[in-house]
Protein backbone atom coordinates (compact mmCIF):
# COMPACT_ATOMS: atom_id res chain seq x y z
CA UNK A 1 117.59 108.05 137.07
CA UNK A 2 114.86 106.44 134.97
CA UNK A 3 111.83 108.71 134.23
CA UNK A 4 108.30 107.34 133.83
CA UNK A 5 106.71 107.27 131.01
CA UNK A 6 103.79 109.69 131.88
CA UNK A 7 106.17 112.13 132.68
CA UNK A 8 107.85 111.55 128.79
CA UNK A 9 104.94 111.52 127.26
CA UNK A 10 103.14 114.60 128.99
CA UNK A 11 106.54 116.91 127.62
CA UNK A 12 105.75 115.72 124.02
CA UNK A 13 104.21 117.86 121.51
CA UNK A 14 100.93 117.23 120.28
CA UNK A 15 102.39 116.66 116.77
CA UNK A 16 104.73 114.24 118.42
CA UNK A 17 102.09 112.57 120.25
CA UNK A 18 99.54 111.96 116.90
CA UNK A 19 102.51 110.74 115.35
CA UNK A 20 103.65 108.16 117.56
CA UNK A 21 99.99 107.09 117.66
CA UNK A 22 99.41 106.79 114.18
CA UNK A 23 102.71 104.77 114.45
CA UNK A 24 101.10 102.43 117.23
CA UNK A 25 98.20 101.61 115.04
CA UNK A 26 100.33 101.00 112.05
CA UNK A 27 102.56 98.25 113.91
CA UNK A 28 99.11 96.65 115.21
CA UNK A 29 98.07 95.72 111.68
CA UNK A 30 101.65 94.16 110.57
CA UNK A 31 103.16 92.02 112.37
CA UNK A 32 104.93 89.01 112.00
CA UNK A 33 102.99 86.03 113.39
CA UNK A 34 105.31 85.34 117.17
CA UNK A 35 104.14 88.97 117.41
CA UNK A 36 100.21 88.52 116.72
CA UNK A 37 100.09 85.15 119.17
CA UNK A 38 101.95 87.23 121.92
CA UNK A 39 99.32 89.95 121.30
CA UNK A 40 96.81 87.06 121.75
CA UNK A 41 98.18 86.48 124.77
CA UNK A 42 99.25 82.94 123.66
CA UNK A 43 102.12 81.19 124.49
CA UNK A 44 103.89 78.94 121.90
CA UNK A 45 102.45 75.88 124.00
CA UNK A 46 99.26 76.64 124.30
CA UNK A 47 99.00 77.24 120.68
CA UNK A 48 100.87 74.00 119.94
CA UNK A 49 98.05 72.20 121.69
CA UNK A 50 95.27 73.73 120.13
CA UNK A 51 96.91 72.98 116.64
CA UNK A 52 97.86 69.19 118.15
CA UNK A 53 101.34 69.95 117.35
CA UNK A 54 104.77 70.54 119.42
CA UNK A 55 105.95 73.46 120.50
CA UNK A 56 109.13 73.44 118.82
CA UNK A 57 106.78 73.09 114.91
CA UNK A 58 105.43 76.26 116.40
CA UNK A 59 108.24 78.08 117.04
CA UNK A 60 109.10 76.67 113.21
CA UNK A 61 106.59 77.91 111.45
CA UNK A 62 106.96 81.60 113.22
CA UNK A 63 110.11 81.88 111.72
CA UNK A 64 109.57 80.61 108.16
CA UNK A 65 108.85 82.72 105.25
CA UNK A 66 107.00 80.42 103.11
CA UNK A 67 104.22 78.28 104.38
CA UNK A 68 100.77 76.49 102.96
CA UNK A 69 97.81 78.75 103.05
CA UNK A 70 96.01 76.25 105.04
CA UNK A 71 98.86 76.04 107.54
CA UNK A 72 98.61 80.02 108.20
CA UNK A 73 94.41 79.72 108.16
CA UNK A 74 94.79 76.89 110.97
CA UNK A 75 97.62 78.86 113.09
CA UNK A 76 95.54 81.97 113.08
CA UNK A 77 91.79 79.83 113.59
CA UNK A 78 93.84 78.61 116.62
CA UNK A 79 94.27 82.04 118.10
CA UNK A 80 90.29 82.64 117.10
CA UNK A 81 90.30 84.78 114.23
CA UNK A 82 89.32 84.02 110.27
CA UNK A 83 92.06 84.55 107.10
CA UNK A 84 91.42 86.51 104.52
CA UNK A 85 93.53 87.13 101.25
CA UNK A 86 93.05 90.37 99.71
CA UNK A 87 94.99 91.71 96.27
CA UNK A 88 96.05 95.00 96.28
CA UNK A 89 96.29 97.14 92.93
CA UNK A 90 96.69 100.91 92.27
CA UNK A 91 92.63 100.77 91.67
CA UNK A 92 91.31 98.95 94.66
CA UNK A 93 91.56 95.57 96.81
CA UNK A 94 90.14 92.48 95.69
CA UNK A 95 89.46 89.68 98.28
CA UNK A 96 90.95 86.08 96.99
CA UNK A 97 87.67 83.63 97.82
CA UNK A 98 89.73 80.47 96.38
CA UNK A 99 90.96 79.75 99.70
CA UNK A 100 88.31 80.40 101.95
CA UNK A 101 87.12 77.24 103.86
């Protein structure tokens, strides 16, 4: 018989419970880009309209691993946020401004 998940989640530890939280909030900032328009609540269509493309160069350029800058700024304007680029290093994060638009 299934259990709900209330019921799991009130026999977990408290360790257990910060834990799987802290792993909620790291899967909210990565994820790959099908996962960030579903979060959106977007569907591959509506996107493709917003971007004046089909839905099928949608699905395309969730799956690639290389794309233009300006492609990736426009897919993620179309779901209402703003790019940014930032370098990591061992000292600090530096925010690119060459690409900013």
């Amino acid at each position: 018989m299934a259990k709900k998940f209330a019921e799991l989640q009130a026999r977990m530890t408290p360790q257990a419970r910060a834990e799987a939280e802290q792993l909620l909030e790291q899967h909210l900032k990565e994820m790959p880009l099908h996962e960030l328009r579903k979060a959106q609540q977007l569907s591959q269509e509506s996107l493709a309209k917003i971007l004046n493309i089909n839905q099928a160069a949608v699905s395309k350029m969730e799956r690639r691993t290389d794309m233009y800058i300006s492609t990736l700024r426009d897919y993620i304007r179309a779901m209402g946020g703003e790019l940014e680029i930032i370098a990591t290093f061992p000292d600090g994060q530096v925010k690119i401004e060459n690409f900013a638009c």
